[in-house]
C-alpha atoms as a PDB file:
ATOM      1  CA  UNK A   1       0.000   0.000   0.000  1.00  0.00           C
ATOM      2  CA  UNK A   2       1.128   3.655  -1.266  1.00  0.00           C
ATOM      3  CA  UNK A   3       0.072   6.499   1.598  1.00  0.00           C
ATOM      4  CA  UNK A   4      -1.417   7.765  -1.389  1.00  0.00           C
ATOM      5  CA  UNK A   5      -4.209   4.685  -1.802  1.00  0.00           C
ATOM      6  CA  UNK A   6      -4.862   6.545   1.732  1.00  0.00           C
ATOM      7  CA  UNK A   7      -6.509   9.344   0.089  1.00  0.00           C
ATOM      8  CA  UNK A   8      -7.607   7.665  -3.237  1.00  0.00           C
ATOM      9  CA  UNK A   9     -11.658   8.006  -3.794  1.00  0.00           C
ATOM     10  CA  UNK A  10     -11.618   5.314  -6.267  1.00  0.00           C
ATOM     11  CA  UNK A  11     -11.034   2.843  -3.195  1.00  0.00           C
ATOM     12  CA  UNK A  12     -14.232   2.373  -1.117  1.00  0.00           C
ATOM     13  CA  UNK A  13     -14.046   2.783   2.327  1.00  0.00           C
ATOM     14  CA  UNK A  14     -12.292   5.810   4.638  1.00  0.00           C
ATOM     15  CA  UNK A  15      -9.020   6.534   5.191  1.00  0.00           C
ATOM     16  CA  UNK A  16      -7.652   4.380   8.255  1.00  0.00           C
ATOM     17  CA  UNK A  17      -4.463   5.111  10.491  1.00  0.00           C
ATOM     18  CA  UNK A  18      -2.757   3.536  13.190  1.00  0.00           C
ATOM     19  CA  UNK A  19      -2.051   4.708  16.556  1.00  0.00           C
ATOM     20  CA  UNK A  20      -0.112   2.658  19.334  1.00  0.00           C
ATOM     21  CA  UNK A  21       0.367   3.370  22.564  1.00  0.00           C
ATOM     22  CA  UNK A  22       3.915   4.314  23.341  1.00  0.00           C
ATOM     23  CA  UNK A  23       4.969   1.390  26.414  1.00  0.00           C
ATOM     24  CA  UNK A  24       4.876   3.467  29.933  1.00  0.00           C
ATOM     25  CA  UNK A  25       2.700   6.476  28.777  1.00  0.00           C
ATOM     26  CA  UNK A  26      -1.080   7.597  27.754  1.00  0.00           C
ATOM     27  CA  UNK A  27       0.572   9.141  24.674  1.00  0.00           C
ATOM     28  CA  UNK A  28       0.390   7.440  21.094  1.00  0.00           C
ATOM     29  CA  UNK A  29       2.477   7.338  17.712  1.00  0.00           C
ATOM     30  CA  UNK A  30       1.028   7.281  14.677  1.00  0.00           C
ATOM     31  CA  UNK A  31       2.280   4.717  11.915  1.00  0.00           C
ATOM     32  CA  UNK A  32       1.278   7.835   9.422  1.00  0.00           C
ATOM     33  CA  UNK A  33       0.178  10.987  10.219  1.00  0.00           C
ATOM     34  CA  UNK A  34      -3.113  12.329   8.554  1.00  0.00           C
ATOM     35  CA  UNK A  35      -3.049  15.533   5.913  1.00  0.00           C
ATOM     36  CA  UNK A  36      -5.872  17.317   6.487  1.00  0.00           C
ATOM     37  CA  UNK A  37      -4.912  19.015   3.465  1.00  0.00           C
ATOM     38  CA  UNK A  38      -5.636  16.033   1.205  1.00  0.00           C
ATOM     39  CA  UNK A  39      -9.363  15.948   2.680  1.00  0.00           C
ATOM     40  CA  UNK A  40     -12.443  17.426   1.161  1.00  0.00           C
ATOM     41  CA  UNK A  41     -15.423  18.840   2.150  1.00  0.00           C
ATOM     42  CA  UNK A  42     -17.504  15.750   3.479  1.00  0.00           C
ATOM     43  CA  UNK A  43     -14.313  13.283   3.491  1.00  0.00           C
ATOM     44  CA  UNK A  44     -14.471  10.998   7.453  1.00  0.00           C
ATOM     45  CA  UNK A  45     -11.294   9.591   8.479  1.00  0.00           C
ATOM     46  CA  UNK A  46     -10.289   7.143  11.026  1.00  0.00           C
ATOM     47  CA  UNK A  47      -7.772   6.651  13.533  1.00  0.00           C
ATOM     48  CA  UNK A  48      -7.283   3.408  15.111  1.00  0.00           C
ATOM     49  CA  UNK A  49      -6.513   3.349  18.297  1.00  0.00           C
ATOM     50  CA  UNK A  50      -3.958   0.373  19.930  1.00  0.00           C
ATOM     51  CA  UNK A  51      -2.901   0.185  23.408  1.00  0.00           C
ATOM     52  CA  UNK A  52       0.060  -1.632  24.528  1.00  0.00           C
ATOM     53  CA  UNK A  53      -0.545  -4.675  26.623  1.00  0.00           C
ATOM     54  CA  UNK A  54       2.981  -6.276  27.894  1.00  0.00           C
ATOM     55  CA  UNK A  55       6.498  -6.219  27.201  1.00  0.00           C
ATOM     56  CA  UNK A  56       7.738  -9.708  26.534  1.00  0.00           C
ATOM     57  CA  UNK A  57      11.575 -10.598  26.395  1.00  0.00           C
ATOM     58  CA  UNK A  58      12.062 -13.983  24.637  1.00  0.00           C
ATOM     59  CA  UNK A  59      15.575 -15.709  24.366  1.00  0.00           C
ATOM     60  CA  UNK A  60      14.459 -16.347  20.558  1.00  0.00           C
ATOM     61  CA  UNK A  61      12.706 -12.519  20.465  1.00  0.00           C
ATOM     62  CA  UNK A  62      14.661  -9.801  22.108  1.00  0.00           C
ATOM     63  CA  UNK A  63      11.285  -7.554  22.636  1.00  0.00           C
ATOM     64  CA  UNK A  64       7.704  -8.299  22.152  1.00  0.00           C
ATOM     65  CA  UNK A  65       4.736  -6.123  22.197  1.00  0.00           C
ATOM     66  CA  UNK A  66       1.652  -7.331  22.577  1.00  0.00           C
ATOM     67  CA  UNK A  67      -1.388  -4.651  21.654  1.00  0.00           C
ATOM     68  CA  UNK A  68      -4.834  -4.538  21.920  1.00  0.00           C
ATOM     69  CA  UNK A  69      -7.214  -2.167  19.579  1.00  0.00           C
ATOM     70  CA  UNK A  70      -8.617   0.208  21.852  1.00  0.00           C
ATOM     71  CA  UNK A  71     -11.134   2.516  19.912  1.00  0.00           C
ATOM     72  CA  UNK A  72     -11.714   3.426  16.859  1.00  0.00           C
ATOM     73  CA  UNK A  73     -12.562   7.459  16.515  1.00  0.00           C
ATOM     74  CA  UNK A  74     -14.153   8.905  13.362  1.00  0.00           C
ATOM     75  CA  UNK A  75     -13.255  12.474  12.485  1.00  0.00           C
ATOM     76  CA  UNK A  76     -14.566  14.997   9.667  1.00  0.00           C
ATOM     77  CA  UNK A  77     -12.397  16.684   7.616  1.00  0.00           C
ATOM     78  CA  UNK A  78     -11.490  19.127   9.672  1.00  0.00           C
ATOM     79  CA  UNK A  79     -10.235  16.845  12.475  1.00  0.00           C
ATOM     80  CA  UNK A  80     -13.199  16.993  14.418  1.00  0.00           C
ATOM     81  CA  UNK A  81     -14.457  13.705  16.324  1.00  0.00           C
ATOM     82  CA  UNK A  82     -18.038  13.176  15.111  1.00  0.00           C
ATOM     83  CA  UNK A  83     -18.128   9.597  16.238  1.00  0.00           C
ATOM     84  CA  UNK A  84     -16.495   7.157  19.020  1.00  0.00           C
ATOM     85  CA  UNK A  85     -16.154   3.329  19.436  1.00  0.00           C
ATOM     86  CA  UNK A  86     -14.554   1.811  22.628  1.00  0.00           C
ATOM     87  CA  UNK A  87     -13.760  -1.534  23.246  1.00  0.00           C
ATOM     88  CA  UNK A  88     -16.973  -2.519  24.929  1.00  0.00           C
ATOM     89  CA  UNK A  89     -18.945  -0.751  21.902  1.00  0.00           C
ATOM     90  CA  UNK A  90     -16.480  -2.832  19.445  1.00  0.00           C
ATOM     91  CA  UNK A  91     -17.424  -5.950  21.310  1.00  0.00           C
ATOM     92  CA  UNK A  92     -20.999  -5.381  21.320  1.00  0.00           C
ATOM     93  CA  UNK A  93     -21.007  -5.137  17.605  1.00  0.00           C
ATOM     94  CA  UNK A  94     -19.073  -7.906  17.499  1.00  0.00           C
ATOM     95  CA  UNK A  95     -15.778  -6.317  15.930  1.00  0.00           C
ATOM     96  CA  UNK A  96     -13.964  -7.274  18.927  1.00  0.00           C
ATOM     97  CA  UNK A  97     -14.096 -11.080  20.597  1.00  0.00           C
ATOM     98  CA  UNK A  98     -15.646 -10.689  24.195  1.00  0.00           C
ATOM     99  CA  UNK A  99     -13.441 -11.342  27.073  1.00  0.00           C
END
């Protein structure tokens, strides 16, 4: 995938992007950032929201995350939140197995 596919309205769907939690701290990194810029009038975005778990040192992996999708926010073009999902929401629809 091209980050331009991310912005491409021949491909259904919305644009997705990845956040994960950064080990130790409530703050995340995004695997891309969003441009606004590329957005039109009307255009919804997503960010996906993954929170980190446990550390794991293996003697055959030197560090393993493990993660666990968190929300899933939908923004307008501007970049303002017009719609939530947390993980109980994601499990009630059945996007997320229940614990």
């Amino acid at each position: 995938m091209d980050e331009d596919d991310l912005y491409d309205k021949d491909i259904k769907g919305i644009p997705s992007f990845l956040n994960f939690q950064i080990p130790g701290t409530k703050n995340y990194n995004s695997l891309i950032d969003v441009d606004r810029s590329r957005l039109k009038k009307g255009d919804l975005y997503a960010e996906l929201k993954y929170n980190h778990d446990q550390f794991i040192q293996t003697k055959f992996v030197s560090n393993l995350q493990s993660l666990t999708l968190n929300c899933i926010d939908i923004f307008n073009y501007k970049g303002i939140l017009i719609a939530k999902a947390n993980e109980n929401k994601l499990m009630q629809i059945g996007f997320l197995p229940r614990k």
